[in-house]
Protein backbone atom coordinates (compact mmCIF):
# COMPACT_ATOMS: atom_id res chain seq x y z
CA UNK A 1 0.00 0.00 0.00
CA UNK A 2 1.25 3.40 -1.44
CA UNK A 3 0.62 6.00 1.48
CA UNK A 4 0.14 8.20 -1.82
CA UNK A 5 -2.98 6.25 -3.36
CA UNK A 6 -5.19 7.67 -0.84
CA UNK A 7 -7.50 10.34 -1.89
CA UNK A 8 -7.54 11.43 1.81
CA UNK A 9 -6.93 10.28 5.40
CA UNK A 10 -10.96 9.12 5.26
CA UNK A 11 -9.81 6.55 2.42
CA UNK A 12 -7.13 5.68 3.85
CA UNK A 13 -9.03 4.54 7.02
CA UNK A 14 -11.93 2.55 4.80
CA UNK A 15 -8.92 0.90 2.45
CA UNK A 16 -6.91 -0.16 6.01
CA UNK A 17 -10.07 -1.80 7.68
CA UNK A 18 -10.73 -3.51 3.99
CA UNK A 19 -6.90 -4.75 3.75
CA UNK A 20 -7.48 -6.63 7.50
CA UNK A 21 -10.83 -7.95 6.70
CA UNK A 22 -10.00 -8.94 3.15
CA UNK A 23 -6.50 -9.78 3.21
CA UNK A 24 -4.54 -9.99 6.78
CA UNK A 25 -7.09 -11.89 8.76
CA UNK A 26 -7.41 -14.51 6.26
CA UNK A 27 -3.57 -15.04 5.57
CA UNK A 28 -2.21 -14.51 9.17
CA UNK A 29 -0.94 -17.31 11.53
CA UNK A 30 -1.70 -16.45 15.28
CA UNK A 31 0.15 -18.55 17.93
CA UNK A 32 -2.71 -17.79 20.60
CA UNK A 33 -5.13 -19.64 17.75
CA UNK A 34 -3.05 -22.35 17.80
CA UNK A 35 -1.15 -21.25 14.75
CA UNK A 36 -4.51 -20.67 12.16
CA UNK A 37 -5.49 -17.84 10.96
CA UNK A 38 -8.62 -15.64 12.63
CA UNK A 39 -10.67 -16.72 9.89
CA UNK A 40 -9.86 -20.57 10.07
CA UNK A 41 -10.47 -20.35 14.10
CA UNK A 42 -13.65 -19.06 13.64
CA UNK A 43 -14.63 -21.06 11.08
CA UNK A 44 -13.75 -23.74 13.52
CA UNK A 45 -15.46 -22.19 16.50
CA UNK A 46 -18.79 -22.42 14.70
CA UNK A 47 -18.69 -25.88 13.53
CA UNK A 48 -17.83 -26.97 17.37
CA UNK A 49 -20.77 -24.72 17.89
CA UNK A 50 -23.61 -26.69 15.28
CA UNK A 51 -22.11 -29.85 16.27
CA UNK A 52 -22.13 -29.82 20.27
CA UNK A 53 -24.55 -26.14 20.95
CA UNK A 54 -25.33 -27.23 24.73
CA UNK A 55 -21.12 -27.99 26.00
CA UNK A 56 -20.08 -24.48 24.78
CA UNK A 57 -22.74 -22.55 25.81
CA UNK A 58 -23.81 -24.26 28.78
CA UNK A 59 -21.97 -22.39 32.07
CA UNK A 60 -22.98 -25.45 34.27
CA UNK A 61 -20.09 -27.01 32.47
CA UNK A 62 -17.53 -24.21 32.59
CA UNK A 63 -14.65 -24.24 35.30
């Protein structure tokens, strides 16, 4: 990214939240997600979610 291909500092911020969303959270490796990217835990998150609903969101079972 060319700090010069901004029209102004308003396009700049849209662009930057774009490049995370489109780009950085779906390429990046995160050792606190056990080395996938945000997108890949979260896509694993909600399949854990479908497939066993009442252990995740039940707090009788927390702790």
């Amino acid at each position: 990214m060319d700090g010069l291909a901004h029209r102004d500092i308003d396009d700049a911020t849209t662009r930057i939240g774009e490049f995370i969303e489109v780009v950085y959270n779906r390429q990046r490796l995160h050792s606190a997600l056990n080395y996938l990217s945000p997108d890949a835990y979260e896509t694993g998150v909600m399949q854990l979610r479908q497939k066993t609903p009442n252990a995740i969101h039940n707090k009788e079972n927390c702790c």
